[in-house]
C-alpha atoms as a PDB file:
ATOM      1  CA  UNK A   1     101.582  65.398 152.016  1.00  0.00           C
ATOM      2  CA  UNK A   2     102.326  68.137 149.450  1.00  0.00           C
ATOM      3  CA  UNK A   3     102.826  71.468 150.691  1.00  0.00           C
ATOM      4  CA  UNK A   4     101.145  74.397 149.084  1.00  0.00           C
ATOM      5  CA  UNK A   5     103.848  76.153 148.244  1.00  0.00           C
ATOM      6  CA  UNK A   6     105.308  72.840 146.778  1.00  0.00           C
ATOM      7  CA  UNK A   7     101.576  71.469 144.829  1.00  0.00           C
ATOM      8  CA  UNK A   8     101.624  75.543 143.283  1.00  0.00           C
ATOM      9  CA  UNK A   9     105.752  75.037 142.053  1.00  0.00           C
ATOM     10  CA  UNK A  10     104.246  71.725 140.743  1.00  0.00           C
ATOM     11  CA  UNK A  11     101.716  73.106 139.011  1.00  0.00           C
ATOM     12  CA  UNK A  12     104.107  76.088 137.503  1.00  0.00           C
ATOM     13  CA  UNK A  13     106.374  73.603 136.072  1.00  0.00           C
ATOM     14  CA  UNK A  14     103.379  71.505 134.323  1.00  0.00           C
ATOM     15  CA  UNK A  15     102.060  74.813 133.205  1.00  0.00           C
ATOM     16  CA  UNK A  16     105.705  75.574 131.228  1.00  0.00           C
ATOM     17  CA  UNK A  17     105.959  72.138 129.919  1.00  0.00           C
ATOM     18  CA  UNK A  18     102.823  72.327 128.158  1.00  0.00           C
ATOM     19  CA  UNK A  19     104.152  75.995 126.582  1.00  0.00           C
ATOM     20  CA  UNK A  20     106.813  74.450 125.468  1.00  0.00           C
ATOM     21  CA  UNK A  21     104.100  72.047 123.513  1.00  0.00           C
ATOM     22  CA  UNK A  22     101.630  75.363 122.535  1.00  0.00           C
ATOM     23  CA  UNK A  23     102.818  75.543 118.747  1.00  0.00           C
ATOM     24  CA  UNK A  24     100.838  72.501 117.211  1.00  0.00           C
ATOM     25  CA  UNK A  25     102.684  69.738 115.691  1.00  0.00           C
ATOM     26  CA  UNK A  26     101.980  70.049 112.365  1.00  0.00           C
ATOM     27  CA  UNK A  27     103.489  73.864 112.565  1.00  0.00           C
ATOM     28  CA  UNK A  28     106.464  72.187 114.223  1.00  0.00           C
ATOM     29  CA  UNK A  29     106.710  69.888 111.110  1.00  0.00           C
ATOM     30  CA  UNK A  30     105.396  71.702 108.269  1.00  0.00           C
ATOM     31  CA  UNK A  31     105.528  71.218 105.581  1.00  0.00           C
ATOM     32  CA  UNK A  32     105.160  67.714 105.067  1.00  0.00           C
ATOM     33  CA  UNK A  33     103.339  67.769 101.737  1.00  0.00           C
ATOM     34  CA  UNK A  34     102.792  69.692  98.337  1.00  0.00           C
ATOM     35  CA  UNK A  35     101.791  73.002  98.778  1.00  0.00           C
ATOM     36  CA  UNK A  36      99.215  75.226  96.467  1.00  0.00           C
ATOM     37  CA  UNK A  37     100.120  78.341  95.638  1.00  0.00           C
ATOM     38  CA  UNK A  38      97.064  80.034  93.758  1.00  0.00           C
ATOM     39  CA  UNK A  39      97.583  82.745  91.081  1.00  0.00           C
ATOM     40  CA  UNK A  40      94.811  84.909  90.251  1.00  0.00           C
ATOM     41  CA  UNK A  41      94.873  85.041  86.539  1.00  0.00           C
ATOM     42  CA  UNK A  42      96.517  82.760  83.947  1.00  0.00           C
ATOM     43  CA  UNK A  43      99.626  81.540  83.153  1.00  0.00           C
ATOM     44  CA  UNK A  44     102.209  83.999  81.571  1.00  0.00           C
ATOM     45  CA  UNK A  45     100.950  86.898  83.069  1.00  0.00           C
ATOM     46  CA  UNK A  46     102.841  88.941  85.525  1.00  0.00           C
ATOM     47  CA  UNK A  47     101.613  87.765  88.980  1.00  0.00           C
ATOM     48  CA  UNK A  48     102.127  84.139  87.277  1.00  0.00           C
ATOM     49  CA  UNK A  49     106.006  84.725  86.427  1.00  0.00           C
ATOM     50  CA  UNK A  50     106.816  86.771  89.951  1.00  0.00           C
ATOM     51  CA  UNK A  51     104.998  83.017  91.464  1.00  0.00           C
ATOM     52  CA  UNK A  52     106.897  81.030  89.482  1.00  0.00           C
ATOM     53  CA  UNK A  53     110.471  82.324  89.781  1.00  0.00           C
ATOM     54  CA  UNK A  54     110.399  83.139  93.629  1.00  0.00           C
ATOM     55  CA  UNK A  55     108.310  79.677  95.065  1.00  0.00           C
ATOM     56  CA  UNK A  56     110.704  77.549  92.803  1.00  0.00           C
ATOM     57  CA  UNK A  57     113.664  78.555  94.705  1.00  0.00           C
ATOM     58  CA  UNK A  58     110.818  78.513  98.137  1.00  0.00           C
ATOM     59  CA  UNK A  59     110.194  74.809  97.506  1.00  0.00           C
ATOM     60  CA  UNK A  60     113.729  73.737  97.450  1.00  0.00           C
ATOM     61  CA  UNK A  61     114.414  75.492 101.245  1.00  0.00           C
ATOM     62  CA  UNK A  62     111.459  74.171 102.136  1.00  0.00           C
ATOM     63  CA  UNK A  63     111.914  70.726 101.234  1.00  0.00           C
ATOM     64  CA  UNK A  64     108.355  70.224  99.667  1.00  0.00           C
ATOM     65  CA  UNK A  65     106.624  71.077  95.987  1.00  0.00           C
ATOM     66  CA  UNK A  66     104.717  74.172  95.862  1.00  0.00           C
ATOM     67  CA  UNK A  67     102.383  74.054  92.619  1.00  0.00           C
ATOM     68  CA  UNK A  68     100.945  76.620  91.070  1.00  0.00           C
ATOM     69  CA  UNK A  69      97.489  77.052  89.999  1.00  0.00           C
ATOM     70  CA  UNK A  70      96.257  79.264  88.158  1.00  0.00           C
ATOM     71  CA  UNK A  71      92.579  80.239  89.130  1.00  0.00           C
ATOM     72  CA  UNK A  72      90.880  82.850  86.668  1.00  0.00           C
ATOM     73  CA  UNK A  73      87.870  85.435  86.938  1.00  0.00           C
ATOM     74  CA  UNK A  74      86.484  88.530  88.255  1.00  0.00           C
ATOM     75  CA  UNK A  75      89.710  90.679  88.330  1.00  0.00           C
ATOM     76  CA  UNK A  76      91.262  88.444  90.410  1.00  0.00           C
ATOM     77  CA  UNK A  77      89.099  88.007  93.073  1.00  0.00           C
ATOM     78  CA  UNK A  78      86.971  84.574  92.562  1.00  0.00           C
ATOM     79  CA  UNK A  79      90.709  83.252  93.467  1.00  0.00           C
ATOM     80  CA  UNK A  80      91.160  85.285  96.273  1.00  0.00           C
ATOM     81  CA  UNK A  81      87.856  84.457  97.882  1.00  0.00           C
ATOM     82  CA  UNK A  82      88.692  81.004  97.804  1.00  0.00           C
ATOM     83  CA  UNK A  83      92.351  81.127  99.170  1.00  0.00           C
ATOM     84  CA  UNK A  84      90.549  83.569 101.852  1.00  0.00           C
ATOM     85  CA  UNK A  85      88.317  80.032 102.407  1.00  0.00           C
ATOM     86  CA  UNK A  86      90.813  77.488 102.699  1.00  0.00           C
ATOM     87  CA  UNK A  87      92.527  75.515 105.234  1.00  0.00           C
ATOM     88  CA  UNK A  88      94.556  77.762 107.367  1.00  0.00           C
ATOM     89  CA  UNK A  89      97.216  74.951 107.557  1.00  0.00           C
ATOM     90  CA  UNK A  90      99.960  76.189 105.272  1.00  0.00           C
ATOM     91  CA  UNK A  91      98.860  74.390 102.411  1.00  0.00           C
ATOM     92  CA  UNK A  92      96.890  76.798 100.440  1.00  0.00           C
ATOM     93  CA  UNK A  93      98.475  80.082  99.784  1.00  0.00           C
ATOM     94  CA  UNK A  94      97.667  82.837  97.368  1.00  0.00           C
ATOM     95  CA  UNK A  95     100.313  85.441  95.359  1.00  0.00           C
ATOM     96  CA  UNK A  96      98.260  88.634  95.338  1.00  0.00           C
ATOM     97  CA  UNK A  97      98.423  91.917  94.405  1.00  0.00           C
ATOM     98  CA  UNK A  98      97.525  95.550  94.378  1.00  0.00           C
ATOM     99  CA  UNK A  99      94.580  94.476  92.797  1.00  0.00           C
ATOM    100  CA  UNK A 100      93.355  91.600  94.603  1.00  0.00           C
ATOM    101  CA  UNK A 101      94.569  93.269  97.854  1.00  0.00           C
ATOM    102  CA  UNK A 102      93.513  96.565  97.380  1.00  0.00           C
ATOM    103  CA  UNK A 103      91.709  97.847  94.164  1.00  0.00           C
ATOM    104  CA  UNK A 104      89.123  95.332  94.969  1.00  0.00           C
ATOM    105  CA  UNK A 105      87.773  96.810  98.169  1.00  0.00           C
ATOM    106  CA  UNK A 106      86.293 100.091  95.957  1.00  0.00           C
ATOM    107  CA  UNK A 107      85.685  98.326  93.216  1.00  0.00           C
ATOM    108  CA  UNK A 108      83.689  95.499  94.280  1.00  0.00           C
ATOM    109  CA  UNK A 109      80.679  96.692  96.882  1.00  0.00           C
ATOM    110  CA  UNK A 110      80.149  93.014  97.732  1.00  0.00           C
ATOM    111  CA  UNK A 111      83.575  91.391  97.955  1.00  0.00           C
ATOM    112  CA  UNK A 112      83.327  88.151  99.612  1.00  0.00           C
ATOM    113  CA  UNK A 113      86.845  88.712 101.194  1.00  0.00           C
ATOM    114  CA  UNK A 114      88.593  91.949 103.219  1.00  0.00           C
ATOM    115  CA  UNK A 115      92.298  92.063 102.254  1.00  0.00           C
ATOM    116  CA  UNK A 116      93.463  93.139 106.386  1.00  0.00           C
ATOM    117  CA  UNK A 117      90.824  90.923 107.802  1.00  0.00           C
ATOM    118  CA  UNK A 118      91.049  87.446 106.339  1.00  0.00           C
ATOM    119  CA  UNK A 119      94.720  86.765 105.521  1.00  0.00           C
ATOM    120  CA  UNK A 120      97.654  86.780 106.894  1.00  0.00           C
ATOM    121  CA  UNK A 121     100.722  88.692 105.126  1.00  0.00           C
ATOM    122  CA  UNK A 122     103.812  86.588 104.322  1.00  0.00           C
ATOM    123  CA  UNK A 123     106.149  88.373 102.251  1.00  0.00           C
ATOM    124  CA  UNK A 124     106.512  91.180  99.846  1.00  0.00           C
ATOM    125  CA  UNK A 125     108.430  89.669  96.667  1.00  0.00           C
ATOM    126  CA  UNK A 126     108.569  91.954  93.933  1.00  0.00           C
ATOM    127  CA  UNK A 127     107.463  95.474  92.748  1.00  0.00           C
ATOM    128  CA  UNK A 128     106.504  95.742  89.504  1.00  0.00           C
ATOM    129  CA  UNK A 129     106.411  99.285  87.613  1.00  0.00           C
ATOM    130  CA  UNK A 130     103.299 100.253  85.357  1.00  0.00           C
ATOM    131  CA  UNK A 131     103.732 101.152  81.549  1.00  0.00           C
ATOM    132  CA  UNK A 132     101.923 102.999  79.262  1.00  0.00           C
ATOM    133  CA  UNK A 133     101.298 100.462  76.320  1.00  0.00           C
ATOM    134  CA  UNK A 134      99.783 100.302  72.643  1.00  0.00           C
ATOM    135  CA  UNK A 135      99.841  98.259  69.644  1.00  0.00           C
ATOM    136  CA  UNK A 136     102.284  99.025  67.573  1.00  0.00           C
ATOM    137  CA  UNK A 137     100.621 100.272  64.893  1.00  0.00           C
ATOM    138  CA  UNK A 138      98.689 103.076  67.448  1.00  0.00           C
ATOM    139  CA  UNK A 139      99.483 106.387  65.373  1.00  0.00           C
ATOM    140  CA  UNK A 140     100.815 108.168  68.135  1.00  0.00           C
ATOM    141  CA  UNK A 141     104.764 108.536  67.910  1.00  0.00           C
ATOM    142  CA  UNK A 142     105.345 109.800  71.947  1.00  0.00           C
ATOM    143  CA  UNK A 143     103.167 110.196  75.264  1.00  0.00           C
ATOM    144  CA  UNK A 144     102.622 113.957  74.190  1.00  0.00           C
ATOM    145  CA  UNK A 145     100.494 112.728  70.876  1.00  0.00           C
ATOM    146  CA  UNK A 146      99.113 109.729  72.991  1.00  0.00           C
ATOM    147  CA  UNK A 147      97.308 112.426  75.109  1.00  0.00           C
ATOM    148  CA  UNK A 148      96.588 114.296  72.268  1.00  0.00           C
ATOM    149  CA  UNK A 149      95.175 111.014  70.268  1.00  0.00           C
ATOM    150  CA  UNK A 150      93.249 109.489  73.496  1.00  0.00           C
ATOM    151  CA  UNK A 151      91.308 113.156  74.252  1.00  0.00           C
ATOM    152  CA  UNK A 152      90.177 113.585  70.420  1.00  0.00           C
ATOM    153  CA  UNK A 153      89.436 109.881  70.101  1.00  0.00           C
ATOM    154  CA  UNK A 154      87.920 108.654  73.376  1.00  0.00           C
ATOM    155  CA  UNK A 155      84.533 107.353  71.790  1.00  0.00           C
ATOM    156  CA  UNK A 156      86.796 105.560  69.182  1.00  0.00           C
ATOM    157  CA  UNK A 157      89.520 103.708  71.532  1.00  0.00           C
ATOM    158  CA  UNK A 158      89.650 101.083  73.438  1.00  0.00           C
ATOM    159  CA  UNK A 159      91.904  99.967  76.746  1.00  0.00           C
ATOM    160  CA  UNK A 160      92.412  96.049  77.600  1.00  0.00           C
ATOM    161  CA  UNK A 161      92.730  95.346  80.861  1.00  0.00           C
ATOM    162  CA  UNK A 162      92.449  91.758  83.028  1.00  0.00           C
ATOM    163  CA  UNK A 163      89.288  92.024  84.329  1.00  0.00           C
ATOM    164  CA  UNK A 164      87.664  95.160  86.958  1.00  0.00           C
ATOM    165  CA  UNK A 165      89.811  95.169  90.239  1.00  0.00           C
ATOM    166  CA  UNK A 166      93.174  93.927  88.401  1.00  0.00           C
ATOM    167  CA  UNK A 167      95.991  95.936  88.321  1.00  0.00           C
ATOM    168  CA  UNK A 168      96.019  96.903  84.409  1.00  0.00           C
ATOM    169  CA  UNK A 169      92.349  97.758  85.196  1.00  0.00           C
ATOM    170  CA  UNK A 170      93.305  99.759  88.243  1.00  0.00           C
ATOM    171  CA  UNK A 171      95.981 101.420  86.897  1.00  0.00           C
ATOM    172  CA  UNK A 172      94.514 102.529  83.320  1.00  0.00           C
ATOM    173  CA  UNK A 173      91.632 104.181  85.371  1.00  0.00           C
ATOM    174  CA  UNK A 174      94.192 106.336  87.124  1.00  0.00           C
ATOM    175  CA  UNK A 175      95.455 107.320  83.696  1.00  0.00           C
ATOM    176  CA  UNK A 176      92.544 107.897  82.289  1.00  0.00           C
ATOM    177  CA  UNK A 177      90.847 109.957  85.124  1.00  0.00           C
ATOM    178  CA  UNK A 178      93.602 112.418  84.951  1.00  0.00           C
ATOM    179  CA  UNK A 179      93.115 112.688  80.856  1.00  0.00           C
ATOM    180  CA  UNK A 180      89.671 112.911  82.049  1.00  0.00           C
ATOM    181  CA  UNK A 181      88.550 110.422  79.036  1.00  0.00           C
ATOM    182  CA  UNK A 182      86.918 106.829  79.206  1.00  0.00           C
ATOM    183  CA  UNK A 183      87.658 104.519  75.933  1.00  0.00           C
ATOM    184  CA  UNK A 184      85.871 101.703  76.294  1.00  0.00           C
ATOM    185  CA  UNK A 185      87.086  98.648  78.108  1.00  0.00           C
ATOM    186  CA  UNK A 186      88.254  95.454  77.055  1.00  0.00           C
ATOM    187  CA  UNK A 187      88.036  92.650  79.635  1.00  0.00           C
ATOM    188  CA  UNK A 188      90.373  89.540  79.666  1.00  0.00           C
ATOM    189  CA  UNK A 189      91.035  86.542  82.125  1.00  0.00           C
ATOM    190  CA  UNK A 190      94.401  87.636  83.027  1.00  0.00           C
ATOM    191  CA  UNK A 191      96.630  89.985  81.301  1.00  0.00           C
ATOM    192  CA  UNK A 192      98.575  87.157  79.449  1.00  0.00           C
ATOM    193  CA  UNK A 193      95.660  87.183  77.242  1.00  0.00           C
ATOM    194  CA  UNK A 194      95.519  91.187  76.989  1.00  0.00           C
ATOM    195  CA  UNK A 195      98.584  91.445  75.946  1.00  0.00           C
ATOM    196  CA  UNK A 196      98.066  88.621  73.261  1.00  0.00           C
ATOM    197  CA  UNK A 197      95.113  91.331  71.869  1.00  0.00           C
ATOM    198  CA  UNK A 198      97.577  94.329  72.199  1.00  0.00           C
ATOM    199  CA  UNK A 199     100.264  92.817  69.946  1.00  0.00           C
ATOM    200  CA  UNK A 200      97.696  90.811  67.320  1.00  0.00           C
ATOM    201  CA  UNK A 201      96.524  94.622  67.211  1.00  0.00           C
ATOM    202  CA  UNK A 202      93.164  93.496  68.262  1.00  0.00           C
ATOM    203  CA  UNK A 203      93.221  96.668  70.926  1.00  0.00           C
ATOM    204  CA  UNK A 204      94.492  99.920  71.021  1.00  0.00           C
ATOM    205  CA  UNK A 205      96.266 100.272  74.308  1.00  0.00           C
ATOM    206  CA  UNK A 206      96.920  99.082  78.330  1.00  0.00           C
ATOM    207  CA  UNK A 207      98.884  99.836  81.253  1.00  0.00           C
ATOM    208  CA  UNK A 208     100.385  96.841  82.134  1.00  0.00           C
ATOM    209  CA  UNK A 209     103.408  95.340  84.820  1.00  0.00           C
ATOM    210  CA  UNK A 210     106.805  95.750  83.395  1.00  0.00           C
ATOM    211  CA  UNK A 211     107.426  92.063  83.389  1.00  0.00           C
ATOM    212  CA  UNK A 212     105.012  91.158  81.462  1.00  0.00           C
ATOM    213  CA  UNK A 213     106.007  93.617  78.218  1.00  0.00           C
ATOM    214  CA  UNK A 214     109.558  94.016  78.991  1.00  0.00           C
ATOM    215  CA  UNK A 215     110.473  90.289  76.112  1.00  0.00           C
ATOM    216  CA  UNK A 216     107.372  92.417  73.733  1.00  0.00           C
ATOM    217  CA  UNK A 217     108.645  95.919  73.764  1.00  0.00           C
ATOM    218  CA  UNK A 218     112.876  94.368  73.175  1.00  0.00           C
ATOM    219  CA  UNK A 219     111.135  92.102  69.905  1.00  0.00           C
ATOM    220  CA  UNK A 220     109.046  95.624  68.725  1.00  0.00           C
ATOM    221  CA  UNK A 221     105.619  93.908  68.815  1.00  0.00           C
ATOM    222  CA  UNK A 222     104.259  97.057  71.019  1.00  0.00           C
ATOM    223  CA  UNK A 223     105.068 100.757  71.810  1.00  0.00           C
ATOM    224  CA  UNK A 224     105.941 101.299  75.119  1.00  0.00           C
ATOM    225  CA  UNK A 225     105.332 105.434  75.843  1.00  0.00           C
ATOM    226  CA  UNK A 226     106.601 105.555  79.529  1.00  0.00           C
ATOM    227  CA  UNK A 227     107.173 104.072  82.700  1.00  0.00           C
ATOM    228  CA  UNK A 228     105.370 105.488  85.421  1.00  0.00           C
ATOM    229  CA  UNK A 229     108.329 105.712  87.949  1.00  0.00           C
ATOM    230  CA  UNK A 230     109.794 108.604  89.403  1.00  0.00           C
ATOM    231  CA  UNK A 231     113.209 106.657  87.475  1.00  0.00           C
ATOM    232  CA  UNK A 232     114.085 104.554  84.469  1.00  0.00           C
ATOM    233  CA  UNK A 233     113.760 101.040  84.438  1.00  0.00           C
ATOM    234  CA  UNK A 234     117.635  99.039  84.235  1.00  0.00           C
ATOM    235  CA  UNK A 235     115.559  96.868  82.058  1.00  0.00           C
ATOM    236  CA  UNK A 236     114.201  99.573  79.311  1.00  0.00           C
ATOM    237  CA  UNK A 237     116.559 102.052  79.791  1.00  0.00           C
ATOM    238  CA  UNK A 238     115.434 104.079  76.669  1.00  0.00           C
ATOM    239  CA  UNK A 239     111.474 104.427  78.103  1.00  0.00           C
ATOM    240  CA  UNK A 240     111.465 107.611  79.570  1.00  0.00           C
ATOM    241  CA  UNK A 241     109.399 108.110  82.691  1.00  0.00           C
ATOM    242  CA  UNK A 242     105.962 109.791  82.719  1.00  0.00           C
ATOM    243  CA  UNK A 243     107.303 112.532  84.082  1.00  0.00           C
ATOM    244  CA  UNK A 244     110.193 113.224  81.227  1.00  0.00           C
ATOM    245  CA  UNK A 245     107.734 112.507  78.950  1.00  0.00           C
ATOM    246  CA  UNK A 246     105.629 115.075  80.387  1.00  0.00           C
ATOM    247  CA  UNK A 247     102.745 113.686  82.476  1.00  0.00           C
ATOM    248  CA  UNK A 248     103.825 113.354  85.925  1.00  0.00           C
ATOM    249  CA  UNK A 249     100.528 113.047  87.581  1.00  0.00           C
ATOM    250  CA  UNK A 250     100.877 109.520  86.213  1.00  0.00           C
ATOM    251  CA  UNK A 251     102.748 107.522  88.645  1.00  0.00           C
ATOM    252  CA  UNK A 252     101.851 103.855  89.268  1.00  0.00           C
ATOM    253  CA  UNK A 253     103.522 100.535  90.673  1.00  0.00           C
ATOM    254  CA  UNK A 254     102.102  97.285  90.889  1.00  0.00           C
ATOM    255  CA  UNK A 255     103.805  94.567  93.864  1.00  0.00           C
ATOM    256  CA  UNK A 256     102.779  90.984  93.995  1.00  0.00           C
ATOM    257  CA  UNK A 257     103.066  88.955  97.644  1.00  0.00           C
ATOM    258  CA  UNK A 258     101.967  86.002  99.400  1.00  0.00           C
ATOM    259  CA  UNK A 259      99.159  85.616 101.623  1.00  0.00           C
ATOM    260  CA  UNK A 260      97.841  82.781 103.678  1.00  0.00           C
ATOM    261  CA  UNK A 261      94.393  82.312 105.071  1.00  0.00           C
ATOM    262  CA  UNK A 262      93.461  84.320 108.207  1.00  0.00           C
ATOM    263  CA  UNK A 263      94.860  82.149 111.286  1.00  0.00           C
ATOM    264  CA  UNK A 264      97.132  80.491 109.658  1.00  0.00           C
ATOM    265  CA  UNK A 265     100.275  79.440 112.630  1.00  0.00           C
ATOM    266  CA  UNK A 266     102.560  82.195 113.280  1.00  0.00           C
ATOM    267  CA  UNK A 267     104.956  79.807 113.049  1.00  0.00           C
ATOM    268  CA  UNK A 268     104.532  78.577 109.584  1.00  0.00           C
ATOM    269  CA  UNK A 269     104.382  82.093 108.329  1.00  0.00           C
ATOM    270  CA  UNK A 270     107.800  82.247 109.652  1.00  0.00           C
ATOM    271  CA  UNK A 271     109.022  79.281 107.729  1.00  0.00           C
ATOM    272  CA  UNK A 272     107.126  81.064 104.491  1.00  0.00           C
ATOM    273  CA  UNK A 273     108.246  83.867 105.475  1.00  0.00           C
ATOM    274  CA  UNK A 274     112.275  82.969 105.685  1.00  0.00           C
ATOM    275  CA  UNK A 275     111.882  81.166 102.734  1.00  0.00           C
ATOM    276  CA  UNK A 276     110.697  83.998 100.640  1.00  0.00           C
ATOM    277  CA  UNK A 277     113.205  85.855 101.960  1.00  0.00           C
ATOM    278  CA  UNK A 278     116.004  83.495 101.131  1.00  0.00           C
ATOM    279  CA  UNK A 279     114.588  83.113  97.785  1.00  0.00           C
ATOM    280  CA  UNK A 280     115.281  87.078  97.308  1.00  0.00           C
ATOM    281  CA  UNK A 281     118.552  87.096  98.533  1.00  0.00           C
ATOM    282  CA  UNK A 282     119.484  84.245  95.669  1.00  0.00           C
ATOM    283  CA  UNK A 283     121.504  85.983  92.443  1.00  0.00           C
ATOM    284  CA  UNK A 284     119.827  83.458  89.599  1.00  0.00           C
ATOM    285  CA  UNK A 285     115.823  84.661  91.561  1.00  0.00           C
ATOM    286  CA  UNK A 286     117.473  88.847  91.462  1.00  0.00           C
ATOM    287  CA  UNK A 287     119.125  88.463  88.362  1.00  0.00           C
ATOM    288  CA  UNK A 288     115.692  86.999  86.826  1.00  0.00           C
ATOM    289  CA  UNK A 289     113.326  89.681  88.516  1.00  0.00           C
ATOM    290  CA  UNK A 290     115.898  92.006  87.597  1.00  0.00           C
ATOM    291  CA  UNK A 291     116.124  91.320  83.632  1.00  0.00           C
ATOM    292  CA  UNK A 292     112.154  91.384  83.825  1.00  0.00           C
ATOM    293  CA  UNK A 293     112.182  95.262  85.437  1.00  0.00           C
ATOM    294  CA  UNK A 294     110.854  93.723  88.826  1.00  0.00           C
ATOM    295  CA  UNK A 295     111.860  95.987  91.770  1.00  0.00           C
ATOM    296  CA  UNK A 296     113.432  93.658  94.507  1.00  0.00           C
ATOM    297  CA  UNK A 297     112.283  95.073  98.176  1.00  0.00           C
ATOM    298  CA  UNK A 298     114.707  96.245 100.751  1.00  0.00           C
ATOM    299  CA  UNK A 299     115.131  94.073 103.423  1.00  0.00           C
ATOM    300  CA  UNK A 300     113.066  95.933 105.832  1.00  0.00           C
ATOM    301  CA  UNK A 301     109.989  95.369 103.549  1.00  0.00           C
ATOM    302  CA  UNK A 302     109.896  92.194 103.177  1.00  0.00           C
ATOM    303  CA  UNK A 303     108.432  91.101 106.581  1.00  0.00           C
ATOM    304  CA  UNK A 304     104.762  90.414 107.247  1.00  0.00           C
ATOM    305  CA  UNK A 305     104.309  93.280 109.045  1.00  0.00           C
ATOM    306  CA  UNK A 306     105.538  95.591 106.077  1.00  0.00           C
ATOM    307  CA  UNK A 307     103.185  93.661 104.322  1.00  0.00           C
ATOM    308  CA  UNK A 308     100.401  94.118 106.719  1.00  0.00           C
ATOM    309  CA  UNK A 309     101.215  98.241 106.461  1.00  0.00           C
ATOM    310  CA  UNK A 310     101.250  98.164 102.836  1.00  0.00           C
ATOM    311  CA  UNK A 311      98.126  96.437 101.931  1.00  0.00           C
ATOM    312  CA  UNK A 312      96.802  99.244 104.357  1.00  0.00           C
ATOM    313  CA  UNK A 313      98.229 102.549 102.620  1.00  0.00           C
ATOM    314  CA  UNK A 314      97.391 100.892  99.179  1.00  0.00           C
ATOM    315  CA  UNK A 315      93.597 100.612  99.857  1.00  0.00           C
ATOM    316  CA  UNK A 316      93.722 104.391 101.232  1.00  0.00           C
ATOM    317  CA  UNK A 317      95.261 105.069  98.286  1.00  0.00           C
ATOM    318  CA  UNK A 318      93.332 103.903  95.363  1.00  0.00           C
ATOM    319  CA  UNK A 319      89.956 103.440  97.138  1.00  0.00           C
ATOM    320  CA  UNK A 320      89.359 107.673  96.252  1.00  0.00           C
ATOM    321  CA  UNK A 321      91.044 106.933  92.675  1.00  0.00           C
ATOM    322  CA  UNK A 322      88.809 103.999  91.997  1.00  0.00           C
ATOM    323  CA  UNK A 323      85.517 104.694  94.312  1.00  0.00           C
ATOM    324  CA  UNK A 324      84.175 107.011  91.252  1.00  0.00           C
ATOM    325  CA  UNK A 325      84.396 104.112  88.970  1.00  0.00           C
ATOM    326  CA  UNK A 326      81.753 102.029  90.358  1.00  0.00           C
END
């Protein structure tokens, strides 16, 4: 007969072979199929690009196709509520942003979705500085006469942006709340199509990501008044910064990052996660997000848990900034 000291041991060891089993087969194995990675606004815009470049080199590490799909409306957030909805197997992940992440929780009283509550950060993959934007027709010749212009004209001019909650939106409100004016708004489905307006002329002006003007502002199709960094941009190294051209309360950068759905296996954020980062570390993904004026995070951001802190400060931060606007 079994002693009790022997049937407890016994029991121990059965106990630690079934830990060694805890992490669920299909995290042990993933991924085994295509996975969707959805973008909040359409293709060509910013948040589509930073996607594109970085889960390209993802899917080759990771053995598997990611496609992108491109999911439009509401600033960003009708996509967002339904990656916060899917599957929390791997296979649905969303690239989001300051304004899906962040700008939304002010903005929209009734979002379906809480950025720190019903995803789980992957990695931080690129930071994307704001510019000050116009058609380039806009009579102002520098950010000086662009203050000037906007103050003595704010009934008159209008500001495109990618819908309420997106970062162009977000980021024009800070402008404008410290020039103390409000043009009138001009909505889009993604700033792709904004940016279409701004050079056809068919708006006046928008703050926008770098990477999506940086190939318009090189062919002289838009002005481009500043960059709202405390530094030049490598990749428009003759647009001063707000500051040199003499508004420094205007400081603004956009990031873009993957999420996955709340409970989604630590250990396939870990595979996302490594992935991402090896994706970063490649010199064709840098030299791309480079050339586009994307900011490429330090190492010791680009964990979930700098995510995690991030998504944090950021709604602190522009929850008083945009609070007032609804």
């Amino acid at each position: 007969m079994m002693s009790i000291r022997s049937l407890a041991g016994a029991c121990l060891s059965a106990f630690v072979a079934l830990g060694a089993f805890a992490v669920p087969a299909s995290a042990q194995n993933y991924p085994t199929r295509t996975i969707t990675m959805i973008v909040p606004f359409t293709a060509g815009g910013p948040t589509d690009v930073v996607s594109r470049i970085v889960t390209a080199h993802m899917a080759q590490t990771l053995g598997q196709s990611i496609v992108i799909e491109n999911v439009v409306g509401a600033g960003g957030t009708t996509a967002t509520t339904r990656a916060a909805r899917a599957a929390n197997d791997g296979y649905t992940l969303i690239t989001g942003h300051m304004g899906t992440h962040a700008a939304s929780v002010p903005l929209y009283p009734k979002l379906a979705y809480h950025p720190e509550k019903d995803f789980e950060p992957v990695a931080l993959l690129a930071g994307t500085p704001i510019l000050i934007l116009a058609r380039k027709d806009f009579p102002p010749k520098d950010l000086k006469e662009f203050v000037a212009y906007v103050k003595a004209n704010a009934e008159k001019v209008n500001a495109a942006h990618a819908g309420i909650g997106s970062v162009s939106h977000a980021s024009c409100e800070l402008l404008n709340s410290i020039l103390g004016v409000k043009p009138v708004g001009v909505p889009f489905n993604g700033t792709g199509p904004a940016m279409n307006a701004l050079v056809a002329g068919q708006v006046d002006y928008m703050c926008d990501q770098i990477v999506n003007a940086v190939p318009q502002i090189n062919a002289g199709t838009i002005k481009a008044y500043a960059v709202a960094t405390p530094e030049r941009n490598p990749s428009l190294p003759n647009v001063p910064t707000t500051t040199e051209a003499g508004l420094p309360a205007f400081q603004a950068q956009a990031w873009n990052a993957i999420f996955a759905p709340k409970g989604t296996s630590p250990a396939i954020i870990a595979t996302l996660n490594a992935a991402a980062i090896k994706a970063l570390d490649d010199e064709n993904v840098r030299k791309r997000l480079l050339d586009l004026g994307s900011v490429i995070p330090a190492p010791v951001n680009r964990t979930p848990e700098a995510l995690a802190t991030l998504v944090k400060n950021e709604i602190a931060k522009w929850t008083p900034v945009l609070k007032p606007a609804t």
